[in-house]
N, C-alpha and C. Protein backbone atom coordinates (compact mmCIF):
# COMPACT_ATOMS: atom_id res chain seq x y z
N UNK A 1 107.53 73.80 133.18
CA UNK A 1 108.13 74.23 131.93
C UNK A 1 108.76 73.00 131.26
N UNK A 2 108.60 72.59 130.09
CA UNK A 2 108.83 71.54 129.47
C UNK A 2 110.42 71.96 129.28
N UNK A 3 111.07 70.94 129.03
CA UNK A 3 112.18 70.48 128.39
C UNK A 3 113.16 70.09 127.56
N UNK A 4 113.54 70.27 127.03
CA UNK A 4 114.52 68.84 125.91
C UNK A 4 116.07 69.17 125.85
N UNK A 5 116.87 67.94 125.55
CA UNK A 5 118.00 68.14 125.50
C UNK A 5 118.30 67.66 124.12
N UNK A 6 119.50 68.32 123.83
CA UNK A 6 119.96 68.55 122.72
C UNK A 6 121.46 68.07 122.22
N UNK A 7 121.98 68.02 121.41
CA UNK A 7 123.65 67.95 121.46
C UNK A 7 123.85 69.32 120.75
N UNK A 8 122.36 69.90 120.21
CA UNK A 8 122.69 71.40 119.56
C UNK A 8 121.72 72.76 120.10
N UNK A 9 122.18 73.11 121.01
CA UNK A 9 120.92 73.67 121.32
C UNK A 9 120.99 75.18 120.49
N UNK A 10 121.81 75.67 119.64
CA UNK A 10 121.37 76.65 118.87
C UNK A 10 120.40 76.06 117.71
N UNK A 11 121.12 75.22 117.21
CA UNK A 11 120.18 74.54 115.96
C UNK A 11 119.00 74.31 116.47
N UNK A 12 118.45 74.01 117.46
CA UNK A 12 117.36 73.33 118.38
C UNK A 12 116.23 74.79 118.03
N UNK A 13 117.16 76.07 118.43
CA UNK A 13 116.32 77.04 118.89
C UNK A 13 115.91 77.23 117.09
N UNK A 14 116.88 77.47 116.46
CA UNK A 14 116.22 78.01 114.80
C UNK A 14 115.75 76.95 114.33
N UNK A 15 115.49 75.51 114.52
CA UNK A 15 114.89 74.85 113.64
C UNK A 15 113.15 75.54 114.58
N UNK A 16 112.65 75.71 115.78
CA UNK A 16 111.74 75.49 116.86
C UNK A 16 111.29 77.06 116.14
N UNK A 17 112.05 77.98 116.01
CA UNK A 17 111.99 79.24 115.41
C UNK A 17 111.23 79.46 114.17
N UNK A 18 112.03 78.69 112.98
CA UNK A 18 111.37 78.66 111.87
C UNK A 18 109.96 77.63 111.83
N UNK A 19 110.41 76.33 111.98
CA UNK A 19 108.71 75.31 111.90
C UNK A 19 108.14 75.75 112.66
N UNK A 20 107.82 76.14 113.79
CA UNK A 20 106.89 76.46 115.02
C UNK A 20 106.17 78.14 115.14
N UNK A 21 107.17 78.97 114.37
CA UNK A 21 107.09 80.39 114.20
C UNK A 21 107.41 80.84 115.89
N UNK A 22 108.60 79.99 116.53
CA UNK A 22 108.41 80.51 117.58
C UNK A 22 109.37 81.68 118.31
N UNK A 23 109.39 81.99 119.12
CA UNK A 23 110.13 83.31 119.49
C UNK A 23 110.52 82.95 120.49
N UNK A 24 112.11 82.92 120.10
CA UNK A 24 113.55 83.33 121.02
C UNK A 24 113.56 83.63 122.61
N UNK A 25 113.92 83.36 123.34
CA UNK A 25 113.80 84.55 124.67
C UNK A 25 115.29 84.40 124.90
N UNK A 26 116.04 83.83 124.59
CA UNK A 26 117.52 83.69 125.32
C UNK A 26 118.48 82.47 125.00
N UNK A 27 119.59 82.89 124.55
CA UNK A 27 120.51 81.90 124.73
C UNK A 27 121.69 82.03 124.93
N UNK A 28 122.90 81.30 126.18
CA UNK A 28 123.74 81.42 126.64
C UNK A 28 124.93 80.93 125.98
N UNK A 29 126.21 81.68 125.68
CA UNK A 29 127.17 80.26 124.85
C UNK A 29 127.74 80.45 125.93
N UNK A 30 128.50 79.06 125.58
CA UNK A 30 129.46 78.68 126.56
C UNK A 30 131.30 79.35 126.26
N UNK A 31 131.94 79.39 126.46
CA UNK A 31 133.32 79.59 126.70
C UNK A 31 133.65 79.54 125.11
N UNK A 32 133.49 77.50 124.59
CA UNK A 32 133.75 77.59 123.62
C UNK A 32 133.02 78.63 122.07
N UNK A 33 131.99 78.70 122.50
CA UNK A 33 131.31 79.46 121.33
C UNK A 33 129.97 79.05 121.23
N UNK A 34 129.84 77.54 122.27
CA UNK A 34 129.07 76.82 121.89
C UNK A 34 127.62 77.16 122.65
N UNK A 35 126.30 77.06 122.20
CA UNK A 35 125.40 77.67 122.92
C UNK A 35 124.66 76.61 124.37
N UNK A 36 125.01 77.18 125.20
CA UNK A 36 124.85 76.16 126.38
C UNK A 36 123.11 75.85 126.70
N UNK A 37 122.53 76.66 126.60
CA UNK A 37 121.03 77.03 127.58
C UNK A 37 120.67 78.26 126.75
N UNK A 38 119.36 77.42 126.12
CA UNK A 38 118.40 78.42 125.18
C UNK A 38 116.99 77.91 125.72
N UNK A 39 116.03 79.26 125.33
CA UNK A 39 114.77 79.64 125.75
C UNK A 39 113.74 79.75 124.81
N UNK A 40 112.81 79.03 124.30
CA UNK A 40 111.82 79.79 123.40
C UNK A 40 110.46 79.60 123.41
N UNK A 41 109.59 80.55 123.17
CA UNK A 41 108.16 80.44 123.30
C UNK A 41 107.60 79.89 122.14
N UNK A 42 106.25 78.95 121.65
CA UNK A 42 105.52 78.58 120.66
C UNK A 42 104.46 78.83 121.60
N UNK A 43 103.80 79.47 120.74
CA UNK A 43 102.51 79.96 121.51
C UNK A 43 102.48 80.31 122.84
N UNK A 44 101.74 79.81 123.99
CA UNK A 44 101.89 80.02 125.44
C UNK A 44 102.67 79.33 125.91
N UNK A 45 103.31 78.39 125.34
CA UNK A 45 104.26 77.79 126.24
C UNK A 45 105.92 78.22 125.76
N UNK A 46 106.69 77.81 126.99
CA UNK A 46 107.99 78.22 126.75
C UNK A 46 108.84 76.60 126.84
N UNK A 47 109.56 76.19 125.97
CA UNK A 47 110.28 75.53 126.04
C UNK A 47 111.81 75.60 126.37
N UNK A 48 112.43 74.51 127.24
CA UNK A 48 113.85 75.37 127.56
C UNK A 48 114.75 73.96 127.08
N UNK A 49 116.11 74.43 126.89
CA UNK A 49 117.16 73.61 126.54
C UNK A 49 118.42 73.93 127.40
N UNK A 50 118.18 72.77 128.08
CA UNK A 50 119.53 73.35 129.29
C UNK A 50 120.82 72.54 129.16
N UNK A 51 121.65 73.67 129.94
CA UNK A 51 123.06 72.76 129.69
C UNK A 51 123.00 71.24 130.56
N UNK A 52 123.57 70.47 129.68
CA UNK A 52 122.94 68.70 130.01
C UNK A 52 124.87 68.22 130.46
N UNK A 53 125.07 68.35 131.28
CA UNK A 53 126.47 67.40 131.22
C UNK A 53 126.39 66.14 130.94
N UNK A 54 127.45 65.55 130.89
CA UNK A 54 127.70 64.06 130.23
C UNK A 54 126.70 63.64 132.67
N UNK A 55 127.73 64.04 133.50
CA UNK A 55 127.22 62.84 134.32
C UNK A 55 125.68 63.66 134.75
N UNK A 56 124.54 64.56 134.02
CA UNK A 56 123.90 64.17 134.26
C UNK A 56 123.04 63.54 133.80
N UNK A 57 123.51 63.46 132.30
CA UNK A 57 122.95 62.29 132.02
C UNK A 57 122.96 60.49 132.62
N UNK A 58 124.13 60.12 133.37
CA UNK A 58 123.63 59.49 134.19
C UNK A 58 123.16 58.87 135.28
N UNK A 59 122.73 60.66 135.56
CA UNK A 59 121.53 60.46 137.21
C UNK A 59 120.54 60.94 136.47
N UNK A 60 120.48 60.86 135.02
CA UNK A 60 118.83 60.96 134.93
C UNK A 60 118.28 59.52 134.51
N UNK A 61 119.49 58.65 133.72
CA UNK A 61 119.07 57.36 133.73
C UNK A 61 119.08 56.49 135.15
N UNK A 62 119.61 56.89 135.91
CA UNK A 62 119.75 56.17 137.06
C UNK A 62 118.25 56.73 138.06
N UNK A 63 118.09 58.00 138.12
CA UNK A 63 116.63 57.96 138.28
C UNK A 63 115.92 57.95 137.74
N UNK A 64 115.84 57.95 135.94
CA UNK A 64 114.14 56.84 135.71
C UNK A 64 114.57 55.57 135.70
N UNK A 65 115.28 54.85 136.07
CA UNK A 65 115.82 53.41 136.71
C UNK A 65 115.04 52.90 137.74
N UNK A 66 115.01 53.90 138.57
CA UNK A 66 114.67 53.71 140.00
C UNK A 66 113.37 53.86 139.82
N UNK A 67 112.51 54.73 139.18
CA UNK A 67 110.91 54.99 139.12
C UNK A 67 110.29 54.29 138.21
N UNK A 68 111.06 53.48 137.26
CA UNK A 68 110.08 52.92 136.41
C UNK A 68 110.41 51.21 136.56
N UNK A 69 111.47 50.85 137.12
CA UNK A 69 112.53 49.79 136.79
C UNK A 69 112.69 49.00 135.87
N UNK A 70 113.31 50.64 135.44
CA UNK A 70 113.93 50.08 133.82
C UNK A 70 115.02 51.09 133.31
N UNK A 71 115.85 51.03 132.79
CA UNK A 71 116.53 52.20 131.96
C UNK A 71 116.07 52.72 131.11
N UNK A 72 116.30 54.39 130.86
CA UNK A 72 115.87 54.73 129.64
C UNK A 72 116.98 55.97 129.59
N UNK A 73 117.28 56.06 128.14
CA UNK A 73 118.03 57.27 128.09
C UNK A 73 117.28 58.53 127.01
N UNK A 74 118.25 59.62 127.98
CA UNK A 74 117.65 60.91 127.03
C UNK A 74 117.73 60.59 125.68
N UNK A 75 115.98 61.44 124.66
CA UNK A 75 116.61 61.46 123.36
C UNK A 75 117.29 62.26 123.13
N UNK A 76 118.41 62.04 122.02
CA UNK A 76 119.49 63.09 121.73
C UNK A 76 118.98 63.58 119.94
N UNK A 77 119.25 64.60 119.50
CA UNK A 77 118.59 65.01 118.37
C UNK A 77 120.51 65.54 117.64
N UNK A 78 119.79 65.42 116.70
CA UNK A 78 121.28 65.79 115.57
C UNK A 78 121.58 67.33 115.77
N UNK A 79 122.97 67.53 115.37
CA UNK A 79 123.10 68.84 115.78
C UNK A 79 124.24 69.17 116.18
């Protein structure tokens, strides 16, 4: 199941909603209001947006560090 992270993952789901015509399956807010982990289908596939903390973002640079030897960081999208 593919991926992406976000700094918005409601905006993520209605922009993916409207350009893509795609359909919703779920999204979680968090405490603050804020939407943590959203779900949506475009065609057969389902794309997900999960809650990303700050440190895992860096054990995900620290392991594609290790597999590629090189750094790379998540893209982050507006939002």
């Amino acid at each position: 199941m593919p991926w992406v992270v976000t700094d918005g993952t409601g905006a993520f789901l209605d922009f993916v909603a409207q350009a893509f015509d795609g359909e919703e399956l779920g999204r979680v807010a968090t405490e603050d209001g804020a939407i943590g982990h959203g779900e949506i289908r475009v065609g057969d596939t389902v794309v997900r947006d999960p809650v990303y903390a700050e440190g895992m973002r860096v054990a995900q640079a620290t392991l594609d560090a290790g597999l590629t030897g090189r750094s790379s960081t998540p893209v982050r999208t507006a939002g």
